[in-house]
C-alpha atoms as a PDB file:
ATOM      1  CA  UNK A   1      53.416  14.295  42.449  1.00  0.00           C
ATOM      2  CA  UNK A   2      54.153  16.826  44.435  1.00  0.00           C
ATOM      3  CA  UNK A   3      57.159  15.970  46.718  1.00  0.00           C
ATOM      4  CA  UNK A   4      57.102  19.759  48.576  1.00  0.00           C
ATOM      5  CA  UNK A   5      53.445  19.517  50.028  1.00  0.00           C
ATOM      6  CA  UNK A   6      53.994  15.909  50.687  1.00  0.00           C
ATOM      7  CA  UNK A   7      57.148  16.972  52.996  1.00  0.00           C
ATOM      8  CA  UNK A   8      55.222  20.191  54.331  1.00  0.00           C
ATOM      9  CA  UNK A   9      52.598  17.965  55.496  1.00  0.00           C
ATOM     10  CA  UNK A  10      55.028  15.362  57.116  1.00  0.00           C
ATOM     11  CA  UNK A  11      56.862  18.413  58.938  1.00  0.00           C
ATOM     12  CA  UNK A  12      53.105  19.325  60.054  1.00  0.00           C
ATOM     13  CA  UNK A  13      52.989  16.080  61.927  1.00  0.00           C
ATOM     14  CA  UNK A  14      56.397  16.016  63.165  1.00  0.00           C
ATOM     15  CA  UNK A  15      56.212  19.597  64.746  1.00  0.00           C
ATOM     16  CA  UNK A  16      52.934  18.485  66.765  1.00  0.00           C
ATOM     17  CA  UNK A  17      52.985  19.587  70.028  1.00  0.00           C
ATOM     18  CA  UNK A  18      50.139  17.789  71.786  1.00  0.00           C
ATOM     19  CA  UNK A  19      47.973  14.935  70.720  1.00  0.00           C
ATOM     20  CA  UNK A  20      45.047  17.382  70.115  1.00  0.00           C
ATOM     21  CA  UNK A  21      47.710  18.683  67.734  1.00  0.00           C
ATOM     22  CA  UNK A  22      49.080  15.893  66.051  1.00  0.00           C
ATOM     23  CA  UNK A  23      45.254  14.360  65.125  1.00  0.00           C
ATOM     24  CA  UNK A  24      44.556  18.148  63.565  1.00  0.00           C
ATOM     25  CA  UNK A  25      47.384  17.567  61.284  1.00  0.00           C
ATOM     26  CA  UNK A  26      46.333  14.283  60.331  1.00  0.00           C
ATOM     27  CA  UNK A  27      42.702  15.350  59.807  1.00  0.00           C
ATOM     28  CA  UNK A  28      44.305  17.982  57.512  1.00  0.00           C
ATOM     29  CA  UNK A  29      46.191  15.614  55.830  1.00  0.00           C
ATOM     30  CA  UNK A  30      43.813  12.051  55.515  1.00  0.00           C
ATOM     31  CA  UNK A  31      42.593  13.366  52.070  1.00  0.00           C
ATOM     32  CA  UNK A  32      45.647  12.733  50.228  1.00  0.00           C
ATOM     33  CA  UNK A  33      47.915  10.911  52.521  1.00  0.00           C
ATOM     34  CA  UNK A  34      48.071   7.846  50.914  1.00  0.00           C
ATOM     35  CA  UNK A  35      48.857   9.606  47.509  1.00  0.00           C
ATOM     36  CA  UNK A  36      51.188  12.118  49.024  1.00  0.00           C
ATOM     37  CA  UNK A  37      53.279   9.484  51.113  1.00  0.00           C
ATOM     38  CA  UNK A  38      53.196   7.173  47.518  1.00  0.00           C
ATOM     39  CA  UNK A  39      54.978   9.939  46.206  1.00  0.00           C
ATOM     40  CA  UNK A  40      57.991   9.565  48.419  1.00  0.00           C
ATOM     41  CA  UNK A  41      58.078   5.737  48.395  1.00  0.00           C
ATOM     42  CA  UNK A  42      56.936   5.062  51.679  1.00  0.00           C
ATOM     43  CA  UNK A  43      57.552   1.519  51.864  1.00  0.00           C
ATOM     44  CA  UNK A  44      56.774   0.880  55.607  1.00  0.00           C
ATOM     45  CA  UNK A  45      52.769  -0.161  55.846  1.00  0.00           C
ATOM     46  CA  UNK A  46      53.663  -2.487  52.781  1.00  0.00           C
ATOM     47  CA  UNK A  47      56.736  -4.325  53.676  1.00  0.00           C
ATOM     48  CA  UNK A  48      55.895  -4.693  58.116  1.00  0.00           C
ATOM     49  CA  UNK A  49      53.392  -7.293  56.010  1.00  0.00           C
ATOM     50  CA  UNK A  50      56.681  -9.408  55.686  1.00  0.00           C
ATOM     51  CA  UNK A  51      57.945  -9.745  59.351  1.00  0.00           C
ATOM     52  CA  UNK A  52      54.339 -10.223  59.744  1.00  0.00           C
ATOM     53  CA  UNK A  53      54.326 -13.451  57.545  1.00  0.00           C
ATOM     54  CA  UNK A  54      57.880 -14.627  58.672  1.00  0.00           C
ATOM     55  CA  UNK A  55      56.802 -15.033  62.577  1.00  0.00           C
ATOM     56  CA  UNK A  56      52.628 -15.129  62.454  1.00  0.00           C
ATOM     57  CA  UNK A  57      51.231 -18.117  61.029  1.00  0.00           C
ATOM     58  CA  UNK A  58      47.798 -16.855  59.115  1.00  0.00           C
ATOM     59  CA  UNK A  59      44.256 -17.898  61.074  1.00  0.00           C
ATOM     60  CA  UNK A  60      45.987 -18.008  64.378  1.00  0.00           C
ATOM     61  CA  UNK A  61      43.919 -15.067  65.897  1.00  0.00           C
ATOM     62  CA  UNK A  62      43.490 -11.321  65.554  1.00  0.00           C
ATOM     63  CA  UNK A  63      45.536  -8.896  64.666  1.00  0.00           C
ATOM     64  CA  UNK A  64      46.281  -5.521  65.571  1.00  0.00           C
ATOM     65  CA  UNK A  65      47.803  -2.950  63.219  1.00  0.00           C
ATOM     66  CA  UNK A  66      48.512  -0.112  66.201  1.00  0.00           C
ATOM     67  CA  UNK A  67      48.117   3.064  64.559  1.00  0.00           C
ATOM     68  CA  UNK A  68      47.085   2.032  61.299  1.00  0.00           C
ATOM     69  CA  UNK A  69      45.982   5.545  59.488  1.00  0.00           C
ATOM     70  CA  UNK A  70      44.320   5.464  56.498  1.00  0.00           C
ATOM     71  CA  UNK A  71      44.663   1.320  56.228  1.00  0.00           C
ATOM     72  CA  UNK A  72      47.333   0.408  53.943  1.00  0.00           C
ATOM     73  CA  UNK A  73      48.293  -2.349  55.525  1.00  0.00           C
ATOM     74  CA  UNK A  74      44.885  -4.172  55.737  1.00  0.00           C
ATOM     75  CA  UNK A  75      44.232  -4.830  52.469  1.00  0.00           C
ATOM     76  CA  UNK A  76      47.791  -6.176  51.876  1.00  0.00           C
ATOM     77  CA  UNK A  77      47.897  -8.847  55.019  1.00  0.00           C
ATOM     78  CA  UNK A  78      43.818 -10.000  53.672  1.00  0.00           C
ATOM     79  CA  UNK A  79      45.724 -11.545  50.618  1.00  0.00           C
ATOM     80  CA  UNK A  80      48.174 -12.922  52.604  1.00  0.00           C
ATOM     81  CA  UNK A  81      45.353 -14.912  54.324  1.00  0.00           C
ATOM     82  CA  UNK A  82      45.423 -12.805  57.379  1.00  0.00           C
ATOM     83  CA  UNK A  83      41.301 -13.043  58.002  1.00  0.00           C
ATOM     84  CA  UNK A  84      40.616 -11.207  61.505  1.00  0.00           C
ATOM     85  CA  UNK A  85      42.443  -7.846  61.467  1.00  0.00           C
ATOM     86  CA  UNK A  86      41.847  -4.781  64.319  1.00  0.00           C
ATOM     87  CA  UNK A  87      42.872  -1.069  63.511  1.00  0.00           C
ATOM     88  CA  UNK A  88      43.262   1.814  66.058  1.00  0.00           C
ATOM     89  CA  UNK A  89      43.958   5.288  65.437  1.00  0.00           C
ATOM     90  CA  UNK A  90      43.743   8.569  66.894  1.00  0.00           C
ATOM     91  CA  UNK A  91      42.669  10.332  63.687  1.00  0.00           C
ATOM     92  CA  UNK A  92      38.727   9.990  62.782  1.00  0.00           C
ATOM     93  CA  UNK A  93      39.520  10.812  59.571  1.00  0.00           C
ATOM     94  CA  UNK A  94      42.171   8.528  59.075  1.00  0.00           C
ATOM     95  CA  UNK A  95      39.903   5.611  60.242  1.00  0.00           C
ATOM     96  CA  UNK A  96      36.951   6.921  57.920  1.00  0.00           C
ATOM     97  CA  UNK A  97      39.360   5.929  54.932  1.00  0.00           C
ATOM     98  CA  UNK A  98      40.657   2.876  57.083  1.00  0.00           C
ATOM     99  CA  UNK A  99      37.226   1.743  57.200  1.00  0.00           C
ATOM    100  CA  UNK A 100      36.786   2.110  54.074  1.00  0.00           C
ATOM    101  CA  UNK A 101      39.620  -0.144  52.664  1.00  0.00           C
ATOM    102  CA  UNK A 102      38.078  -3.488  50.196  1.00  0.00           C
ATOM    103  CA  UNK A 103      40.326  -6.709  50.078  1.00  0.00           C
ATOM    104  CA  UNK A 104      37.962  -9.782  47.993  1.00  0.00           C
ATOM    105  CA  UNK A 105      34.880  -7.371  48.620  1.00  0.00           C
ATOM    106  CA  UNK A 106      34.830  -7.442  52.113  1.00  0.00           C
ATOM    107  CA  UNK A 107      35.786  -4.669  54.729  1.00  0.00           C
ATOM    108  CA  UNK A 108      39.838  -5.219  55.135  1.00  0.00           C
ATOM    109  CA  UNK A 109      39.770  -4.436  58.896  1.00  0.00           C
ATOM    110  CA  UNK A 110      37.050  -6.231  60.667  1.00  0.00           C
ATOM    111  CA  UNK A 111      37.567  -3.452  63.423  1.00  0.00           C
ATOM    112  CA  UNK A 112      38.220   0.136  64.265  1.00  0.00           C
ATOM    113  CA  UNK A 113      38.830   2.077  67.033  1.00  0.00           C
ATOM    114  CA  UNK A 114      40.052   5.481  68.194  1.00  0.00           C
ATOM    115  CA  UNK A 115      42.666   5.389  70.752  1.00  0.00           C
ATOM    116  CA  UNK A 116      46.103   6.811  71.500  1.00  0.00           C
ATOM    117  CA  UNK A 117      48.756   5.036  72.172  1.00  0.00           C
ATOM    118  CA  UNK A 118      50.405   5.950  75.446  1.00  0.00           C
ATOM    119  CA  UNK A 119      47.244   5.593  76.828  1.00  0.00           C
ATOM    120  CA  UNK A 120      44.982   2.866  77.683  1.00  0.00           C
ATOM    121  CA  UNK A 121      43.662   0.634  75.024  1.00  0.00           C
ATOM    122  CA  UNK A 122      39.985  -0.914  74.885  1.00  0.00           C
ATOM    123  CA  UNK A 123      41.180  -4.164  74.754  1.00  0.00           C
ATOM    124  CA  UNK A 124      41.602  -7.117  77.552  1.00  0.00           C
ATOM    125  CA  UNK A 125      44.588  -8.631  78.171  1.00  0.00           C
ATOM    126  CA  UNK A 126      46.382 -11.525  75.993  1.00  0.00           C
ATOM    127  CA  UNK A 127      43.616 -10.431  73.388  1.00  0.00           C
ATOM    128  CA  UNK A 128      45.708 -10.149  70.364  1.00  0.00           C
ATOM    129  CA  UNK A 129      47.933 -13.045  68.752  1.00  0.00           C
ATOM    130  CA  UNK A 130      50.241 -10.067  67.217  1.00  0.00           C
ATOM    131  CA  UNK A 131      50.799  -6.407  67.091  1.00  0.00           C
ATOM    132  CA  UNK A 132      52.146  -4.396  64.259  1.00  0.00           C
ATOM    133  CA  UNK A 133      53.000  -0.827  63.892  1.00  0.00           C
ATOM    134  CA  UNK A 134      54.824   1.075  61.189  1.00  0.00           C
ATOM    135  CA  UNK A 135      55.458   4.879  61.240  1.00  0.00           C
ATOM    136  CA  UNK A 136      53.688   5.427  64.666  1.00  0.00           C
ATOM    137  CA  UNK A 137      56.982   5.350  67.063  1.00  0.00           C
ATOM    138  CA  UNK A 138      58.607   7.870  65.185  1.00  0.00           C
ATOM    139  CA  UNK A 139      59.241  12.335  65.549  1.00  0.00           C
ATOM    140  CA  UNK A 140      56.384  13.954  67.691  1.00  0.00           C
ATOM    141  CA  UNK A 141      54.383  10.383  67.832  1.00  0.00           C
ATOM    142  CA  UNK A 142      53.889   7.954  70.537  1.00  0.00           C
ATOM    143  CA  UNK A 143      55.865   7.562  73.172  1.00  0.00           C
ATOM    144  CA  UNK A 144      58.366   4.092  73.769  1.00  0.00           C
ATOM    145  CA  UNK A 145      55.786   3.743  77.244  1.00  0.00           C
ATOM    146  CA  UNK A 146      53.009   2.782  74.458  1.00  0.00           C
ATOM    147  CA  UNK A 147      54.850  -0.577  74.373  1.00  0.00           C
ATOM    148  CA  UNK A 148      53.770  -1.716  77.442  1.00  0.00           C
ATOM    149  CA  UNK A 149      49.803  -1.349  76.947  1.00  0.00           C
ATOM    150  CA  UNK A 150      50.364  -3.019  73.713  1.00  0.00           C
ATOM    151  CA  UNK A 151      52.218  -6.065  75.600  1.00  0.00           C
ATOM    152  CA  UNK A 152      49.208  -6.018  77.909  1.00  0.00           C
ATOM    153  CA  UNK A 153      46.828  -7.148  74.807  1.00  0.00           C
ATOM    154  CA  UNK A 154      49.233  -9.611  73.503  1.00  0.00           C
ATOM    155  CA  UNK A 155      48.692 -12.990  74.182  1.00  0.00           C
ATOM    156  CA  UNK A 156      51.584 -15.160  75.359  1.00  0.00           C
ATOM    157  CA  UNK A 157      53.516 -16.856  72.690  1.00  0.00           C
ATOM    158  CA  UNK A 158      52.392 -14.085  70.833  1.00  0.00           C
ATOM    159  CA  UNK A 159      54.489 -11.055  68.683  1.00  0.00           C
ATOM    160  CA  UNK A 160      55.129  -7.427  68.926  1.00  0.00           C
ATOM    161  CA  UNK A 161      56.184  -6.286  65.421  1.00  0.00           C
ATOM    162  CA  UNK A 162      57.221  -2.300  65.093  1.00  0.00           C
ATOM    163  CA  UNK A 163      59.338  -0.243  63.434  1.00  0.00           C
ATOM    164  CA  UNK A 164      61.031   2.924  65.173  1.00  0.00           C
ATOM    165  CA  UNK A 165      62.624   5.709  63.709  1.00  0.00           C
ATOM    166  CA  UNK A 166      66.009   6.351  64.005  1.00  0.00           C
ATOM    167  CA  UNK A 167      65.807  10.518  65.511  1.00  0.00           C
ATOM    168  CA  UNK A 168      63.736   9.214  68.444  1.00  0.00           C
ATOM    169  CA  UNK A 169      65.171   5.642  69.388  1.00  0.00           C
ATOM    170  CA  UNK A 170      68.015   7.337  72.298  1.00  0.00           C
ATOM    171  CA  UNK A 171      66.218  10.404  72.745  1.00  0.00           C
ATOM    172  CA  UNK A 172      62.552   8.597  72.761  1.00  0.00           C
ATOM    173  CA  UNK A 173      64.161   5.875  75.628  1.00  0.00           C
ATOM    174  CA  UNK A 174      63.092   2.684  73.504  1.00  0.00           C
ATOM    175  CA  UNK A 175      66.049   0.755  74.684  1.00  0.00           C
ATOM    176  CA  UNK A 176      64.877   1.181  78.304  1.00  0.00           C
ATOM    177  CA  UNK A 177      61.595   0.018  77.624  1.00  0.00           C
ATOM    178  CA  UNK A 178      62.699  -3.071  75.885  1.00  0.00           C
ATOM    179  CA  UNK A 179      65.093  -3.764  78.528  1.00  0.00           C
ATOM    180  CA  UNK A 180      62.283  -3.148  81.159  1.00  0.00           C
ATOM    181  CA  UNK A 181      59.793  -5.407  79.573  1.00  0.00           C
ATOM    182  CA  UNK A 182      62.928  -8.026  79.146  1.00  0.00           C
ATOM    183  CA  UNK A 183      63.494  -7.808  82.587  1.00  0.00           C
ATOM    184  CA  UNK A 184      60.058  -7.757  83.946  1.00  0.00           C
ATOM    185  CA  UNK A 185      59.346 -11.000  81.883  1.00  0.00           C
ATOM    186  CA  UNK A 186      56.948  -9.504  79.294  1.00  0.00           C
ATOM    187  CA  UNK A 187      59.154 -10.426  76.344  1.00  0.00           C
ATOM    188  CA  UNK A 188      62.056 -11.015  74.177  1.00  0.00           C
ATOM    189  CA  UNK A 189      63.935 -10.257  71.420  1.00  0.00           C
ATOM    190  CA  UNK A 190      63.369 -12.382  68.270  1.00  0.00           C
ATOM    191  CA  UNK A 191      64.828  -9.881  65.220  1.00  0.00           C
ATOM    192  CA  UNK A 192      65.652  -6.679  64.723  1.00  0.00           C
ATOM    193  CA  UNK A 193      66.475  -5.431  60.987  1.00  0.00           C
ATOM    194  CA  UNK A 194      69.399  -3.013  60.106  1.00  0.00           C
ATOM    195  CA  UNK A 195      67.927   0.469  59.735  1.00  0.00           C
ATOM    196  CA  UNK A 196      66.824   1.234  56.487  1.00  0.00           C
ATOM    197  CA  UNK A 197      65.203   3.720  54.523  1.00  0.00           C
ATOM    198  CA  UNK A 198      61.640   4.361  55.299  1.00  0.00           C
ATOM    199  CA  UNK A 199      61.095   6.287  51.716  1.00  0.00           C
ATOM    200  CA  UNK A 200      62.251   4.554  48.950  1.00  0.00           C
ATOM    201  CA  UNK A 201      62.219   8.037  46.523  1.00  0.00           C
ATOM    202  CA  UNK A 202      62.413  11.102  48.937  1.00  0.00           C
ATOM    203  CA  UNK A 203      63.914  11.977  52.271  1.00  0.00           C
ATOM    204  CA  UNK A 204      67.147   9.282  52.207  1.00  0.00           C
ATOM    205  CA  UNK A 205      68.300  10.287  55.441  1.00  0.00           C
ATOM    206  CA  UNK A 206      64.859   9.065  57.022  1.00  0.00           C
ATOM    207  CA  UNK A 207      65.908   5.786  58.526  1.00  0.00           C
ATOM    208  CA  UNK A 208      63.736   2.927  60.320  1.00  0.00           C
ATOM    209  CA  UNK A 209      64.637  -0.417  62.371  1.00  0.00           C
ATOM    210  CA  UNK A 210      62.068  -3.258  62.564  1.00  0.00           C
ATOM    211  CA  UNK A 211      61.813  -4.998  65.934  1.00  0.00           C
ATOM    212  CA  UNK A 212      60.252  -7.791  66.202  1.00  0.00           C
ATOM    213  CA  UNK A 213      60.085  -9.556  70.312  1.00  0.00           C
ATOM    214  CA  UNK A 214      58.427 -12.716  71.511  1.00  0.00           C
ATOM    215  CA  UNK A 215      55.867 -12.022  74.267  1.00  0.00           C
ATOM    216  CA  UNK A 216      55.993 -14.506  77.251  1.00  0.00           C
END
């Protein structure tokens, strides 16, 4: 594999600028993400399926996986019995390849659509019984603020399960947020991981914490 292009294209997404800027990249890279990012041992789509199993009993309602790119996630909660799964990203051509993920010969996500979070979601409140998101609150991605539309779909009793990246969690403000929502009510803290490497081959200074809160 080819460990340079793979880190070329993940300084492309990094550097966007704009969200008009950040989907180009991602368009540019959907072809061989998945193949590029195995090359580096990108661990996170694969292992947020654990926190997901620890705290969200399987059949208990839909899912969202918040900024799920090409899918990798889907296929992985389906054999962990996880039936009713949602996808949103704000890549076309990431969902194209989403929507095309198999798990026992059925579609893996039983729902797609483009949004970007930060923004408002096409969802109604308390919709969800848990959120996930891995590699989406990271360097020149969404913004902490996302948190709170996300809460908004949630349903009570339900889980917000993310990972954020170590560059952006002062500078990004996440610690306000949470305090905000904790504050406001919204939610609270159940777990929160050590950070830990996000690549388990390249890029060892690219650390991640998983959160996982309660919402009320």
């Amino acid at each position: 594999m080819n460990f340079d292009k793979a880190n070329a294209a993940l300084d492309s997404v990094y550097s966007a600028e704009t969200p008009e800027g950040l989907a180009k990249a991602y368009a540019e890279w959907a072809a061989t993400y998945d193949s590029e990012t195995a090359s580096l041992g990108y661990l996170l789509p694969f292992l947020i399926t654990a926190w997901v199993a620890r705290h969200v009993p399987a059949g208990e309602g839909p899912l969202l996986d918040a900024g799920c790119g090409t899918g990798l996630s889907g296929p992985s909660l389906k054999a962990l019995g996880y039936a009713d799964i949602a996808g949103l990203d704000l890549s076309d051509d990431m969902l194209k390849l989403a929507g095309s993920r198999q798990a026992g010969g059925k579609p893996a996500y039983s729902e797609l659509k483009k949004a970007m979070l930060g923004g408002p979601l096409p969802w109604p409140d308390r919709h969800f019984r848990a959120f996930f998101s891995t590699g989406v609150f990271t360097i020149g991605h969404a913004p902490a603020a996302g948190l709170h539309e996300l809460v908004r779909i949630t349903k009570s009793g339900g889980h917000a399960i993310f990972t954020v990246r170590d560059q952006v969690f002062e500078s990004g403000g996440f610690q306000a947020v949470f305090d905000e929502l904790a504050q406001a009510g919204k939610w609270r803290l159940v777990e929160q991981s050590p950070w830990f490497r996000c690549y388990a081959i390249g890029d060892p200074e690219a650390l991640v914490k998983t959160f996982v809160f309660e919402v009320v």
